[in-house]
Protein backbone atom coordinates (compact mmCIF):
# COMPACT_ATOMS: atom_id res chain seq x y z
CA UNK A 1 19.56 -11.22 -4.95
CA UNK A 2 18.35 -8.45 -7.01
CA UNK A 3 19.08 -5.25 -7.13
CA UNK A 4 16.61 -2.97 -5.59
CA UNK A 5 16.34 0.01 -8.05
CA UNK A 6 13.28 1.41 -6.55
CA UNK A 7 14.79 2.42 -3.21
CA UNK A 8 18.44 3.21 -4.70
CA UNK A 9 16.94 5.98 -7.15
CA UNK A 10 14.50 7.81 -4.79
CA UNK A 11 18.12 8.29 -2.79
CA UNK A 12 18.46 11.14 -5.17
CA UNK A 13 15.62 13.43 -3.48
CA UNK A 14 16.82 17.28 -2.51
CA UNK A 15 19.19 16.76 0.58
CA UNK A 16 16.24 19.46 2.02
CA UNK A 17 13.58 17.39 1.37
CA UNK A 18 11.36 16.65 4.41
CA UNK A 19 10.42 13.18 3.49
CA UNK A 20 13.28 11.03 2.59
CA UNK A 21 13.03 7.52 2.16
CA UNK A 22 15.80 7.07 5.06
CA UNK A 23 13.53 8.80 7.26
CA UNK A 24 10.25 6.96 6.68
CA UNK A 25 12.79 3.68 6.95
CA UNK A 26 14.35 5.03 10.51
CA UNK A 27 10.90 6.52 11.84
CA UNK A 28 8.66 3.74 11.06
CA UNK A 29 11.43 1.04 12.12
CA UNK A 30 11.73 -0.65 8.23
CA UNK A 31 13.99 -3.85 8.32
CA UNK A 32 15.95 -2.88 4.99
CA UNK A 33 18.74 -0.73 4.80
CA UNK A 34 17.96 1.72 2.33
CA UNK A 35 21.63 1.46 0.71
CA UNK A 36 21.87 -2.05 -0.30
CA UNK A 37 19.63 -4.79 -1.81
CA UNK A 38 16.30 -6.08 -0.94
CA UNK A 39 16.54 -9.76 -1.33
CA UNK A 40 14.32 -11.53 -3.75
CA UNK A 41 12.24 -13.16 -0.87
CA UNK A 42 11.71 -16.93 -1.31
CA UNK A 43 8.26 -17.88 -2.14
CA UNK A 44 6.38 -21.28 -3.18
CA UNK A 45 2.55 -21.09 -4.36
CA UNK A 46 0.63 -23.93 -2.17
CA UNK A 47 -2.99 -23.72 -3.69
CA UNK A 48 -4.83 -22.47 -6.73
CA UNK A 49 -8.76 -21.94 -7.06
CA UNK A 50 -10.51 -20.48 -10.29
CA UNK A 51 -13.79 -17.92 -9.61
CA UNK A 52 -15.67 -15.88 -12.30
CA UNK A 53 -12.26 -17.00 -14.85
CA UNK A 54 -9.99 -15.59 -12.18
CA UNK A 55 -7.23 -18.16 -10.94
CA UNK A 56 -6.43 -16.85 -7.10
CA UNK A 57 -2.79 -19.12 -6.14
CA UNK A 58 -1.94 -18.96 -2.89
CA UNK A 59 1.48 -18.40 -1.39
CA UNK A 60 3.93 -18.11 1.08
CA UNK A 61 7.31 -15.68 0.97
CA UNK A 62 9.38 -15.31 4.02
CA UNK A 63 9.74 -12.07 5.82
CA UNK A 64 12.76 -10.32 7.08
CA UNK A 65 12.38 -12.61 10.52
CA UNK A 66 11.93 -16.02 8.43
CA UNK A 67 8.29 -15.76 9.26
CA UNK A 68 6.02 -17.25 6.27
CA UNK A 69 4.10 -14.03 5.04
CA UNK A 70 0.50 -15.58 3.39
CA UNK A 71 0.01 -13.96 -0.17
CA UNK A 72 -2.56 -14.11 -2.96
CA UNK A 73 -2.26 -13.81 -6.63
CA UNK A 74 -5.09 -13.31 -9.43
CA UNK A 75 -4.73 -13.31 -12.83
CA UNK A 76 -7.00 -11.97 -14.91
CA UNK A 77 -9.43 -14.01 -17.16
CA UNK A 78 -7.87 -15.60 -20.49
CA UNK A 79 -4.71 -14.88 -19.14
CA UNK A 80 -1.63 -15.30 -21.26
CA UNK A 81 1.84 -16.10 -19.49
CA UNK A 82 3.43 -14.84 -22.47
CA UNK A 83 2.33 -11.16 -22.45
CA UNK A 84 2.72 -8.31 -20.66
CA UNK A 85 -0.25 -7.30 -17.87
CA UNK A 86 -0.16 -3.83 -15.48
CA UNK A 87 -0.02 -5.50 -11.83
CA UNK A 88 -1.67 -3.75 -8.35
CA UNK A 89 -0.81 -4.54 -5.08
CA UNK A 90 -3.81 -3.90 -2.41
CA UNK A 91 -2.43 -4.32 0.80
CA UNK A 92 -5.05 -5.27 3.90
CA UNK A 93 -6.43 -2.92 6.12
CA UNK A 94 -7.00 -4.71 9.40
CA UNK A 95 -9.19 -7.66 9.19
CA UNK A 96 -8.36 -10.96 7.18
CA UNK A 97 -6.15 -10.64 3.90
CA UNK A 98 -9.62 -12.06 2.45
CA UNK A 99 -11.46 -9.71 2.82
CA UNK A 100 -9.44 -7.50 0.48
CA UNK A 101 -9.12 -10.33 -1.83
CA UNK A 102 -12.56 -11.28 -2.43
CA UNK A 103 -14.70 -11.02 0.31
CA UNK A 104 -17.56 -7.91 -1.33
CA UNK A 105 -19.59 -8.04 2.01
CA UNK A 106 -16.41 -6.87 4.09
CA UNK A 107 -15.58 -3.21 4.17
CA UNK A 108 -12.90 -4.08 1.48
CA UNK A 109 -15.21 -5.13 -0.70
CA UNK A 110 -12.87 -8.02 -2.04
CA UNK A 111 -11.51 -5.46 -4.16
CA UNK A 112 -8.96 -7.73 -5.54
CA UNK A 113 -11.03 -9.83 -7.62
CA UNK A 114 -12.92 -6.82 -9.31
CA UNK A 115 -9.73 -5.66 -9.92
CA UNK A 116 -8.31 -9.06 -11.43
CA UNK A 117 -11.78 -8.62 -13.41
CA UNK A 118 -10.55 -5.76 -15.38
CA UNK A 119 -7.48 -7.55 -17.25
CA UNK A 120 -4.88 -6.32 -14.14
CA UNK A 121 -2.76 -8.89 -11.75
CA UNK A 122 -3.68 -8.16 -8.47
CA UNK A 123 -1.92 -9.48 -5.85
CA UNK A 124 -2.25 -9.06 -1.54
CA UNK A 125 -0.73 -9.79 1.60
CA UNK A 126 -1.72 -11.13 5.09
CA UNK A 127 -0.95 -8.11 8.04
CA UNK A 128 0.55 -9.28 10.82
CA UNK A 129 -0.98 -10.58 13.62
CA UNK A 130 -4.42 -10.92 11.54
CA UNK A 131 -6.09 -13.52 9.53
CA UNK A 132 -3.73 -16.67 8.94
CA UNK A 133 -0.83 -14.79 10.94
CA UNK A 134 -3.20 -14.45 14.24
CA UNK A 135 -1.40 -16.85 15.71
CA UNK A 136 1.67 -14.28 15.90
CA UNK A 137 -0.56 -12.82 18.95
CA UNK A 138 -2.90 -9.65 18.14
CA UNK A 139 -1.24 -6.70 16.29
CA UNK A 140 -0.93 -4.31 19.39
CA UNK A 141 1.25 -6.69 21.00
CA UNK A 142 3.35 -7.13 17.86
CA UNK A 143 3.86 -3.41 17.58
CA UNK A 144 4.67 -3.10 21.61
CA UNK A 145 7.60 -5.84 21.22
CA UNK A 146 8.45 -3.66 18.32
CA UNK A 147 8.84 -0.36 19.89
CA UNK A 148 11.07 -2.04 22.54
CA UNK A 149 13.87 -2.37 19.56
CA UNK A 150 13.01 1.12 18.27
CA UNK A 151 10.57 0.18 15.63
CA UNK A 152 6.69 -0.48 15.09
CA UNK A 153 4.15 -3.08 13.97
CA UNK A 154 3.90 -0.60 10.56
CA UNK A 155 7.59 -0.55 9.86
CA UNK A 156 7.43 -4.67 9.58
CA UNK A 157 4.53 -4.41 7.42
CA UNK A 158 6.17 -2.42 5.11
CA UNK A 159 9.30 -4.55 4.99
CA UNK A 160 6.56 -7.32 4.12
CA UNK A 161 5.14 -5.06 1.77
CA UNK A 162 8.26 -4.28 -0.11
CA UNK A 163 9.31 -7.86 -0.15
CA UNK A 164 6.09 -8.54 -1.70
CA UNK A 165 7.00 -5.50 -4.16
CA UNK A 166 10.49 -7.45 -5.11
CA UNK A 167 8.19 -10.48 -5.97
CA UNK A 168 5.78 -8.77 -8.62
CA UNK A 169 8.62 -7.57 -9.90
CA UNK A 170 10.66 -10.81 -10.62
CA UNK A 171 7.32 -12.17 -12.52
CA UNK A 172 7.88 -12.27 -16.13
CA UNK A 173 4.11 -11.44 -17.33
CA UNK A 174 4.11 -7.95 -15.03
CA UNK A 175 4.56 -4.77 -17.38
CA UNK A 176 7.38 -3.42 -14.89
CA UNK A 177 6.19 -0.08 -15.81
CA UNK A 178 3.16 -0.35 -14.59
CA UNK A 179 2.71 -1.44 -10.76
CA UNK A 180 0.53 0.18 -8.58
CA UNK A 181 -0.89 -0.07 -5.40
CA UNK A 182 -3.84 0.61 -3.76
CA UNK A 183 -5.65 -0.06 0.06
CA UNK A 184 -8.02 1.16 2.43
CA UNK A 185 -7.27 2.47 5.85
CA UNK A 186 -4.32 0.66 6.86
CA UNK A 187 -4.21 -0.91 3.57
CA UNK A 188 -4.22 2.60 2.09
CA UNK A 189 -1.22 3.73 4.49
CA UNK A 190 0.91 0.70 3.26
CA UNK A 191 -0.31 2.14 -0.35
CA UNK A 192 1.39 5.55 0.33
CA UNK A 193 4.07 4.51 1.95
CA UNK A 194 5.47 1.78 -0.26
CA UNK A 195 4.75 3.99 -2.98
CA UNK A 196 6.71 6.96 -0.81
CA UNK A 197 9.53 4.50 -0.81
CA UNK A 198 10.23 2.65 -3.62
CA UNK A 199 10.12 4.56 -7.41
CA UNK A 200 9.49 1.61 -8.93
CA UNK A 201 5.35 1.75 -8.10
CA UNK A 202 3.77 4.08 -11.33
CA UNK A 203 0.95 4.97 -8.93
CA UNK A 204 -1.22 5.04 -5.84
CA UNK A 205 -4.35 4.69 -4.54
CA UNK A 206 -5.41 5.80 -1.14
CA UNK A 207 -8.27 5.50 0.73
CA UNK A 208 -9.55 6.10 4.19
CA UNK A 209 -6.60 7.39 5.17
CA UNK A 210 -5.19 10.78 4.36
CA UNK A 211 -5.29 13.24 7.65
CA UNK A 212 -2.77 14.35 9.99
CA UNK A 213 -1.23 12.06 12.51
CA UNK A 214 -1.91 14.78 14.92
CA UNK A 215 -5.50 15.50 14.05
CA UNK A 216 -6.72 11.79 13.18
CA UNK A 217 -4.91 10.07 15.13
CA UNK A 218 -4.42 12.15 18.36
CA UNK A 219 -6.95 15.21 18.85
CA UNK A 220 -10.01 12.77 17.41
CA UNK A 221 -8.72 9.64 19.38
CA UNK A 222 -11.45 7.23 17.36
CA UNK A 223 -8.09 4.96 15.64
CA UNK A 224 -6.25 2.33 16.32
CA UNK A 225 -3.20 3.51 18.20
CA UNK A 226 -0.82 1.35 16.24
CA UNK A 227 -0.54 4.61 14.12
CA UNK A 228 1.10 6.54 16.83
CA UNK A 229 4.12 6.21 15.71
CA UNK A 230 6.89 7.32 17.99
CA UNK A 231 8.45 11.00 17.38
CA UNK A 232 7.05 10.85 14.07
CA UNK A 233 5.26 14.63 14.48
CA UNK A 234 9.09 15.56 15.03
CA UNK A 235 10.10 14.88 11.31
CA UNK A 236 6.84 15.14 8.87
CA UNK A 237 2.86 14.26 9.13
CA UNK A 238 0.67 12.13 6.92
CA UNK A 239 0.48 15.21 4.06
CA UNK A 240 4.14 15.44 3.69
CA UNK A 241 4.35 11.84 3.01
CA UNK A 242 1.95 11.84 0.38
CA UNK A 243 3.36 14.76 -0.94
CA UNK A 244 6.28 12.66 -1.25
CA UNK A 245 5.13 10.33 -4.28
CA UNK A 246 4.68 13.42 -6.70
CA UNK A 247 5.29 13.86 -9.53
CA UNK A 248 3.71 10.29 -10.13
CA UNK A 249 0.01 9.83 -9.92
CA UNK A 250 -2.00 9.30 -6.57
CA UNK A 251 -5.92 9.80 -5.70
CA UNK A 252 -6.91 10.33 -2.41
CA UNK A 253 -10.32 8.85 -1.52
CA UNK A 254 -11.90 9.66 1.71
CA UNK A 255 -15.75 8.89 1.83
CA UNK A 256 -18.06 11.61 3.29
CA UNK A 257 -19.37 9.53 6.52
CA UNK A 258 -16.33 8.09 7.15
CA UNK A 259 -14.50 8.40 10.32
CA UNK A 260 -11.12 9.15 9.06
CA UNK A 261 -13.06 12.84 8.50
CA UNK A 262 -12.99 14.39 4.89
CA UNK A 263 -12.30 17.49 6.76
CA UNK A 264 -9.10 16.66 7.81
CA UNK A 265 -7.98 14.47 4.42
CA UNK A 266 -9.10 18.05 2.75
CA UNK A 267 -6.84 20.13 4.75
CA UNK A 268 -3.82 17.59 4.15
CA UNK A 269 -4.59 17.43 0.44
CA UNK A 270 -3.24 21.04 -0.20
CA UNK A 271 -0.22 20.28 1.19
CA UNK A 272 -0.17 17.53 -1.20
CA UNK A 273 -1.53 19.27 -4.27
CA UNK A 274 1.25 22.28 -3.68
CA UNK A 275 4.08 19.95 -3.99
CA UNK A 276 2.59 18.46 -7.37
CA UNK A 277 1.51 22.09 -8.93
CA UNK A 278 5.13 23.08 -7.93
CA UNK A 279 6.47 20.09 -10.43
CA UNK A 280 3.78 20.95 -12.50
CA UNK A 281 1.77 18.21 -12.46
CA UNK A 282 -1.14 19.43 -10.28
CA UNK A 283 -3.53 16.81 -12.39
CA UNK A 284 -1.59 13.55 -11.59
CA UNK A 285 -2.98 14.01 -7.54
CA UNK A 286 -6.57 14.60 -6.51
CA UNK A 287 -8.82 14.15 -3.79
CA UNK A 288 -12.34 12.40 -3.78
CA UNK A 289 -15.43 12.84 -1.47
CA UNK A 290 -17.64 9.88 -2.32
CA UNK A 291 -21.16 10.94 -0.66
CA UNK A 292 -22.75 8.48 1.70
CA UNK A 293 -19.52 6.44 2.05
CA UNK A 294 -18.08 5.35 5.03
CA UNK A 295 -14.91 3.88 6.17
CA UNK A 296 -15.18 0.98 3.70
CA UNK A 297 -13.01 0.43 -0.05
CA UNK A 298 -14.63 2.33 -3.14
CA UNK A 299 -14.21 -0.33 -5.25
CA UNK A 300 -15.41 1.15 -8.46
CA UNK A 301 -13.78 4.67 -7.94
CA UNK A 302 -10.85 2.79 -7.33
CA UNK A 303 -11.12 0.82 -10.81
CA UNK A 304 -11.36 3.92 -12.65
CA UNK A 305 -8.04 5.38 -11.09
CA UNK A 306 -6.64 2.66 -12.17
CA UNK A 307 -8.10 1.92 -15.98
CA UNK A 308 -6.62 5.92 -16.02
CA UNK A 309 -3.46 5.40 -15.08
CA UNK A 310 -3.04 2.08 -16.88
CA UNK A 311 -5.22 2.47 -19.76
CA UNK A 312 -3.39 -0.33 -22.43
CA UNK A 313 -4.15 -3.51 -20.81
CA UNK A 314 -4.60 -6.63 -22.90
C-alpha cells in the first residue's frame, strides 16, 4: 500500500468551497474513499515494441472490481532508467486506447507518441467498455448498471484513472514533481478531473471539453449522454470543476469548428480565470481557440503546454 498524498492534502480546501474532492468522489460514484489509501494497483508489463526510438510496453493493472485495466507506457528515445523524466498521462476519449497512443489518423492524433518524442513518459489507459475492454459490453450499458448502485460509467474511469496515477508514481525514473495529464473530450474530462482530485498532478491539459453540463450536454443535446451525470447541476458545473485545479497550471483548448462550441468553453472559462486571478495566478490558466479545428486532439498546442510547464527535461 502506499499512501495516497494527493487526495489526503487537497482535503484541506475551504470547508465553503464548492468543489471538494468528496463531492466529485460522491457525485461521480468514485470507488476510493477519499480518507484512506489508494492501493498501489498490481500491474505486470506483457509486451514491448520500439517505433521512431520510442519503446511502447504494454500492461495490465487491476481495477477496483479485479478487472484487468489495458495500459501503455513510452519512454522517450535514449532513455536512461537512472534519471529523472517529467511523465503525462493522456487518458482516451472514446474510441480505442490506440488511438490516443499512436494512432495520428484518429481524432487523437496518437498524441502519446509525439509526446514520448519530446523526452516526456507518456503513459494511457483503455476506457471501459472500448477497445480491448469491449468485451465488458458497450459503455452505456456499463454506466446504466452503474447508476443502479448510485454511481456512473465516469466515476469507474476515474478510479482507473487514479490507480493508473498511483502507478506513475511508484516508477523510479518519473520526476514526482512533474506529472501531468492531458486528453481530449472524454479524455480531457478524465484530465480535469483527476487533476481536480489528486494534488499530486503539476498540471492539465484539456481539450474538447470545457462547457457547462447544462449547456453542452443538455440544451445542445449533440453528446454522449454518459455525461449526464445524476444531480450533478445540484452541486457545481463543468467551470467550477476546473476552477478547482487553480492555482496550478491548466489550458483549455477548444477548437473553433468543434462541436463542444467555443462559445460555451468561453463563457465557462471566466469562471475559471476568476478563481485563478483571485490566487493571483491569472497566467497559470488560459483558454485556446485553434481556428479550423474540430473535435479532434491539438497535438502540437498540446506539446507546447507541456515543454512550458515542464521545461528541464533531459
Amino acid at each position: 500500500m502506499i499512501e495516497n498524498k494527493g487526495i489526503v492534502a487537497a482535503l484541506t480546501s475551504p470547508d465553503d468551497a464548492k468543489v471538494t474532492p468528496e463531492k466529485i468522489i460522491d457525485v461521480f460514484g468514485v470507488h476510493v474513499d477519499s480518507i484512506n489509501a489508494i492501493p498501489l494497483a498490481q500491474f505486470a508489463f506483457t509486451e514491448e515494441d520500439e517505433s521512431e526510438g520510442i519503446i511502447c510496453k504494454l500492461g495490465h493493472f487491476t481495477g477496483y472490481d479485479r478487472v484487468e485495466i489495458p495500459f501503455y507506457q513510452l519512454l522517450p528515445p535514449k532513455f536512461d532508467e537512472t534519471n529523472k523524466y517529467p511523465a503525462v498521462i493522456l487518458y482516451s476519449g472514446h474510441g480505442d486506447v490506440d488511438d490516443i497512443t499512436y494512432q495520428s489518423w484518429s481524432y487523437q492524433k496518437g498524441g502519446a507518441l509525439e509526446l514520448a518524442k519530446e523526452g516526456f513518459v507518456v503513459y494511457t489507459m483503455e476506457n471501459r467498455g472500448m477497445g480491448m475492454l469491449s468485451h465488458l459490453g458497450d459503455h452505456l450499458k456499463i454506466d446504466a448498471v452503474a447508476r443502479l448502485t448510485g454511481n456512473t460509467w465516469y466515476g469507474e474511469l476515474i478510479t482507473d484513472g487514479l490507480y493508473l496515477l498511483e502507478i506513475v508514481q511508484s516508477q523510479p525514473y518519473v520526476d514526482r514533481s512533474n506529472i501531468g495529464t492531458g486528453g481530449v473530450s472524454t479524455g480531457g474530462a478524465l484530465s480535469m478531473l483527476v487533476a481536480a482530485l489528486d494534488q499530486r498532478v503539476s498540471a492539465a491539459y484539456v481539450q474538447g471539453y470545457l462547457g457547462s453540463y447544462k449547456t453542452t450536454f443538455g440544451v445542445r443535446a449533440n453528446h454522449d449522454i454518459c455525461n449526464n451525470i445524476p444531480g450533478i447541476l445540484n452541486h457545481f458545473d463543468i467551470p467550477d470543476i476546473a476552477a478547482s485545479i487553480a492555482p496550478r497550471p491548466a489550458r483549455y483548448v477548444n477548437g473553433e469548428m468543434d462541436t463542444f462550441y467555443y462559445q460555451d468553453a468561453e463563457e465557462a472559462f471566466q469562471i475559471v480565470k476568476k478563481a485563478y486571478s483571485e490566487r493571483g495566478v491569472e497566467q497559470n490558466v488560459s483558454l485556446e481557440i485553434p481556428q479550423d479545428t474540430i473535435h479532434e486532439l491539438s497535438v502540437d498546442v498540446m506539446i507546447y503546454f507541456f515543454n512550458g510547464v515542464f521545461p528541464n527535461k533531459l
